[in-house]
N, C-alpha and C. Protein backbone atom coordinates (compact mmCIF):
# COMPACT_ATOMS: atom_id res chain seq x y z
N UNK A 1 -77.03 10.22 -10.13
CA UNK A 1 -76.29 9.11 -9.63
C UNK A 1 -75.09 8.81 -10.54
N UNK A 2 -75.11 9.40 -11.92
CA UNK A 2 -74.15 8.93 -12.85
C UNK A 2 -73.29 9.53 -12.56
N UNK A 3 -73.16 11.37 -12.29
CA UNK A 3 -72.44 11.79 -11.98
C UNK A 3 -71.81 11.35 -10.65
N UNK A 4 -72.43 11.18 -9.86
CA UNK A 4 -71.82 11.00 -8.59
C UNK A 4 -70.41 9.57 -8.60
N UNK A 5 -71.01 8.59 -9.22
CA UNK A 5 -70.54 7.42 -10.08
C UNK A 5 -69.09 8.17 -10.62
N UNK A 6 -69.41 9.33 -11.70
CA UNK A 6 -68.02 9.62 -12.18
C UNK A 6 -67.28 10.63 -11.45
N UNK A 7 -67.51 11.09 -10.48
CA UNK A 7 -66.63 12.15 -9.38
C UNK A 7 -66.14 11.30 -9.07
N UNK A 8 -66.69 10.46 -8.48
CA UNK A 8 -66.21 8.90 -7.28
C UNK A 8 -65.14 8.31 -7.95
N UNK A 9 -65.57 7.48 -9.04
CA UNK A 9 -64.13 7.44 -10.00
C UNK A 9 -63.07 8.26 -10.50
N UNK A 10 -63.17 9.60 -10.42
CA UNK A 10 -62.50 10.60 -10.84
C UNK A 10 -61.38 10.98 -9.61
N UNK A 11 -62.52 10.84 -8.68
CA UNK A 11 -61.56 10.83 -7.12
C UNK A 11 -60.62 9.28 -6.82
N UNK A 12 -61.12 8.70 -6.92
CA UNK A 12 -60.45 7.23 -7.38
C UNK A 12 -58.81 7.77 -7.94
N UNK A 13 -59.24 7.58 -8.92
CA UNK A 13 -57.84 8.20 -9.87
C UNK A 13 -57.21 8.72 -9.61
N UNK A 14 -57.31 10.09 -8.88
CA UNK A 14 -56.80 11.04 -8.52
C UNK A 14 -55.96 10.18 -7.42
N UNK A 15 -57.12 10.27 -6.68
CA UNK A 15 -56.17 9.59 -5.50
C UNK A 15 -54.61 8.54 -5.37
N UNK A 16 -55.39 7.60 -6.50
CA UNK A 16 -54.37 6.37 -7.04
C UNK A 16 -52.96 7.05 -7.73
N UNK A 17 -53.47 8.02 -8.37
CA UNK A 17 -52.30 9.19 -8.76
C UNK A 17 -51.54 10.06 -8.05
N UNK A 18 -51.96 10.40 -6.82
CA UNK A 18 -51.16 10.84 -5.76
C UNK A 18 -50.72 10.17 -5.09
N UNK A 19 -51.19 8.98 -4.88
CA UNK A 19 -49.93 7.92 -4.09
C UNK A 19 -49.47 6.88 -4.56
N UNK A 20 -49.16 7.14 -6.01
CA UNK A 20 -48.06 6.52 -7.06
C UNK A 20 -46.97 8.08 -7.06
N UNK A 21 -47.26 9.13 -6.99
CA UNK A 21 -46.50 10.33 -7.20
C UNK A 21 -45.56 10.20 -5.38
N UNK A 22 -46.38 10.09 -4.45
CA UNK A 22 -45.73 10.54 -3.29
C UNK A 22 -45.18 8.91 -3.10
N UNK A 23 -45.52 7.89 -3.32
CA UNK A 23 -44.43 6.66 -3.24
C UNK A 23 -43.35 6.78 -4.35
N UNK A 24 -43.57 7.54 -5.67
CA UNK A 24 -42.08 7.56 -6.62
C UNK A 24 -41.22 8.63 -5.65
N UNK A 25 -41.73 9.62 -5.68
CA UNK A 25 -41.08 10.76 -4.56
C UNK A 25 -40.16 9.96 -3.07
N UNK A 26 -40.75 9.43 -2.47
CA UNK A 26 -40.55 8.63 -1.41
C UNK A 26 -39.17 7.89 -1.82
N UNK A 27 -39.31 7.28 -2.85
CA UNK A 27 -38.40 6.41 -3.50
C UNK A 27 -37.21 6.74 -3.70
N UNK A 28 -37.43 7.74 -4.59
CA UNK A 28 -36.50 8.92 -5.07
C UNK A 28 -35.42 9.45 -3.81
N UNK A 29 -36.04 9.51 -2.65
CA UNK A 29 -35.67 10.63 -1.85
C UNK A 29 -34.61 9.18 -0.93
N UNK A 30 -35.14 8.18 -0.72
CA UNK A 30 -34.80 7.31 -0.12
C UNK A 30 -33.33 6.71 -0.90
N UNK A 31 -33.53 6.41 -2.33
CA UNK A 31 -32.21 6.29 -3.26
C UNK A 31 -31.21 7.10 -2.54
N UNK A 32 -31.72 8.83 -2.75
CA UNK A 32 -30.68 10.08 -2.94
C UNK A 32 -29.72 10.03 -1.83
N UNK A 33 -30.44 9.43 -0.48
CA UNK A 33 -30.16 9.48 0.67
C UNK A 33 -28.72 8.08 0.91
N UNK A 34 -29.25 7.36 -0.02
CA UNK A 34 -29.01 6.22 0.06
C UNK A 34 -27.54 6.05 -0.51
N UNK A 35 -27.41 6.78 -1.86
CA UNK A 35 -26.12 7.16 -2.59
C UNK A 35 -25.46 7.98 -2.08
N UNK A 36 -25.84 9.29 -0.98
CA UNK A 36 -25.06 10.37 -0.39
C UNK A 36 -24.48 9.26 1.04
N UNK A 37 -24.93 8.38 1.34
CA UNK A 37 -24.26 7.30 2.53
C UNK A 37 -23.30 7.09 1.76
N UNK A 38 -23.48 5.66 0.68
CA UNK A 38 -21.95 5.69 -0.05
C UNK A 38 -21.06 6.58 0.00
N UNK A 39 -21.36 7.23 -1.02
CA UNK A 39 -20.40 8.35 -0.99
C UNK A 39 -19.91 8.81 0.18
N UNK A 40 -20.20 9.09 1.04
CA UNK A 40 -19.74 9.37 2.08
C UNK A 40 -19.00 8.38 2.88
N UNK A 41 -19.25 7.28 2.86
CA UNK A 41 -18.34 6.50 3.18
C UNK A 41 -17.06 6.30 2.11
N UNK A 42 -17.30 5.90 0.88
CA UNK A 42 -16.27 6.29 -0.44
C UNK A 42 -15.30 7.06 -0.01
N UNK A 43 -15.57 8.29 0.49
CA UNK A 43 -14.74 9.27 1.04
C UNK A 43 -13.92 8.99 2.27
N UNK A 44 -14.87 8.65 3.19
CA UNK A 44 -13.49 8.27 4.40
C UNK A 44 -12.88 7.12 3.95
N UNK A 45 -13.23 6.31 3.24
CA UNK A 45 -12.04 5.19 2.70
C UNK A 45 -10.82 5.86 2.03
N UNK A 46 -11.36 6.66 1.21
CA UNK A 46 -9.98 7.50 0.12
C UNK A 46 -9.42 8.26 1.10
N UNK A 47 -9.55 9.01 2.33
CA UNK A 47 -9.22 9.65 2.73
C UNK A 47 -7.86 8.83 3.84
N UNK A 48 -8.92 7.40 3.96
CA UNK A 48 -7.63 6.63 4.80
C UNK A 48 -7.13 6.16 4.07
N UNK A 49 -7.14 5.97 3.17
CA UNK A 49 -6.28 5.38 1.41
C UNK A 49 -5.42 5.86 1.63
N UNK A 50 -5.44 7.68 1.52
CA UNK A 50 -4.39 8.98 1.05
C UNK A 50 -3.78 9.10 2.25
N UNK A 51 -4.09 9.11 3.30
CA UNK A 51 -3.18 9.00 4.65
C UNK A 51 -2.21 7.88 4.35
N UNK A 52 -2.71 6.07 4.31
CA UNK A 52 -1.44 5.69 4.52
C UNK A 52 -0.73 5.96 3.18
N UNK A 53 -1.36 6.19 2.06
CA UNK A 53 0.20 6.53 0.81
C UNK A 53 0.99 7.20 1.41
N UNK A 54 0.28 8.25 1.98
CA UNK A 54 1.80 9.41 2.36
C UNK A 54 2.28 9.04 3.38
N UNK A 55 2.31 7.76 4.58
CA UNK A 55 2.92 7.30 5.56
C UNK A 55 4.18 6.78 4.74
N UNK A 56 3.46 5.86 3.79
CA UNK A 56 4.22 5.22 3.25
C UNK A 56 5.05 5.95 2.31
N UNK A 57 5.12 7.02 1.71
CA UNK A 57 5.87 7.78 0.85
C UNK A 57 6.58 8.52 1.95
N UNK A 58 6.49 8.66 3.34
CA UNK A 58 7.38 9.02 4.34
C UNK A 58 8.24 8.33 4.23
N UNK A 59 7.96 6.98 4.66
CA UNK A 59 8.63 6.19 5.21
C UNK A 59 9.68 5.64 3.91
N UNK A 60 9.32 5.23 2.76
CA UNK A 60 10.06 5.23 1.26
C UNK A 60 11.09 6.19 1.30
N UNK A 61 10.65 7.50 1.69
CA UNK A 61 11.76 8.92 1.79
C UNK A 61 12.96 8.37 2.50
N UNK A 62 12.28 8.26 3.79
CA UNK A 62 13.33 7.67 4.47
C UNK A 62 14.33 6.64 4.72
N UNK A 63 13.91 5.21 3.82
CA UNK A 63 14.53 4.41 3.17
C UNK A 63 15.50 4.63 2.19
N UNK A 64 15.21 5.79 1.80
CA UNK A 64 15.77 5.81 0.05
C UNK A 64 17.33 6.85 0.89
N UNK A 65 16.81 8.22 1.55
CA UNK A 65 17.60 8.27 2.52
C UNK A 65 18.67 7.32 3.35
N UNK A 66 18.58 6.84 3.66
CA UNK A 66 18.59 5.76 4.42
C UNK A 66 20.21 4.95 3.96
N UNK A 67 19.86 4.68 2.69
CA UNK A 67 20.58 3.89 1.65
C UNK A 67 21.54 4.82 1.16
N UNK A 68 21.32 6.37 0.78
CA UNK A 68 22.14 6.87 -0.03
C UNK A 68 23.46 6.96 1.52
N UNK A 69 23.02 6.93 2.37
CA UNK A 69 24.20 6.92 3.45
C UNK A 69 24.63 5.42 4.54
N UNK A 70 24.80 5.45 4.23
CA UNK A 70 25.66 3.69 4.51
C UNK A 70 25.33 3.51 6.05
N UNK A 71 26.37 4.72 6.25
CA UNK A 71 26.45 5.11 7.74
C UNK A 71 25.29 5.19 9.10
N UNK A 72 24.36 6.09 8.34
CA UNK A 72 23.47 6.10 9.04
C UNK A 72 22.28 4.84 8.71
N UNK A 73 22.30 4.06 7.68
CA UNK A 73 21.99 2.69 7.84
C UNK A 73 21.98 1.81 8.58
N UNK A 74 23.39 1.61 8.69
CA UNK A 74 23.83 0.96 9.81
C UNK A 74 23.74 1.35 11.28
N UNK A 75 23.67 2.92 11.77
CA UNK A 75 23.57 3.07 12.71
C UNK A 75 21.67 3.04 13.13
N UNK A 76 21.06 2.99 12.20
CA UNK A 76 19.20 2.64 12.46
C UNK A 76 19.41 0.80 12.81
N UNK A 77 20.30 0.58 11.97
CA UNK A 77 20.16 -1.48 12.52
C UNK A 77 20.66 -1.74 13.56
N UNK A 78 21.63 -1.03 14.11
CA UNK A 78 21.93 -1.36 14.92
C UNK A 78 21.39 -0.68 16.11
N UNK A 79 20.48 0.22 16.28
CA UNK A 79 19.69 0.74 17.29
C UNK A 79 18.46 0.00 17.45
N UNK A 80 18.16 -0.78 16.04
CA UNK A 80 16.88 -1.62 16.27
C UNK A 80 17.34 -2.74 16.13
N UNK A 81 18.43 -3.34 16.71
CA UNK A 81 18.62 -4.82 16.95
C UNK A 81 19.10 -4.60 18.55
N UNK A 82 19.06 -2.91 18.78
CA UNK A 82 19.19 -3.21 20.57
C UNK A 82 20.87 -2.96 20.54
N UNK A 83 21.72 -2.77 19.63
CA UNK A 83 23.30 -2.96 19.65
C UNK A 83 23.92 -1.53 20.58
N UNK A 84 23.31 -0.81 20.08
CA UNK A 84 23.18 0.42 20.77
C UNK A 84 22.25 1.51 21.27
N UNK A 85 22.56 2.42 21.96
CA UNK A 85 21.28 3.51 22.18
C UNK A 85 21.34 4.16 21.56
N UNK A 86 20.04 5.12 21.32
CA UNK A 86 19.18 6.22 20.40
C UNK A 86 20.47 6.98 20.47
N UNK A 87 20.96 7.68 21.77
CA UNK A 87 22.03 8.76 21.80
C UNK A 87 23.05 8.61 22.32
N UNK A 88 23.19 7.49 22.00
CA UNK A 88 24.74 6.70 22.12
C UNK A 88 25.76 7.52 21.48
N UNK A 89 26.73 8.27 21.58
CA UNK A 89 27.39 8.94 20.35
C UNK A 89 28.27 7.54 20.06
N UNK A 90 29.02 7.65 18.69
CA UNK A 90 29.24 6.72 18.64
C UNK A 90 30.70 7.04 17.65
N UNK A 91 31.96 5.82 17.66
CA UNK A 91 33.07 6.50 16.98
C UNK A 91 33.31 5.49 15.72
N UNK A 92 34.25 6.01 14.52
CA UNK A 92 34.20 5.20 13.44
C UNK A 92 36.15 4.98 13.48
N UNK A 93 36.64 4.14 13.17
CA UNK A 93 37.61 3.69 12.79
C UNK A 93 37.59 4.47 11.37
N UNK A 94 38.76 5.46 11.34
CA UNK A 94 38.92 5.98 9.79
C UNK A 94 40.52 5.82 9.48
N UNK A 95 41.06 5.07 10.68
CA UNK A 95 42.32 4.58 10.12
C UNK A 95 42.46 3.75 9.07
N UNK A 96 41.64 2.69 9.36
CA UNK A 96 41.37 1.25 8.61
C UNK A 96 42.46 0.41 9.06
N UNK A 97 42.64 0.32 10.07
CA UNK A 97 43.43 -0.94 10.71
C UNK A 97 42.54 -1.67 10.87
């Protein structure tokens, strides 16, 4: 009976020891899963991060553009205030009267 007493407890243990091992495991696996979501979201954020920089480093290009020519400055304001059309050709006074 003593023995039987210490298998029984021995199995006890055991047992209590395999499902402290397969709940840390469980745990573990549930974290891993848990940090590869982040990350993965992390990523499509940076990824729409890095899209609009370079919209915006388009669009900067084209500003900076924009400025080094007077001309065609003026002819973007005045297509977006409606003054004229897209393919309007258009003539310049180079007399200066």
């Amino acid at each position: 009976m003593a023995a039987e007493r210490s298998a029984l407890k021995h199995k006890r243990k055991y047992l209590i020891l395999k499902l402290i091992a397969i709940a840390f495991v469980g745990y573990v696996l549930f974290t891993l899963v848990n940090y590869q979501v982040r990350i993965n979201r992390v990523k499509k954020l940076n990824q729409a991060v890095s899209d609009q920089i370079e919209e915006t480093e388009v669009v900067n290009k084209e500003l900076e553009d924009a400025l080094e020519d007077e001309e065609e400055l003026l002819r973007r304001k005045a297509e977006q205030e409606g003054y004229v059309d897209p393919n309007e050709e258009q003539y310049y006074n180079i007399a200066g009267n």
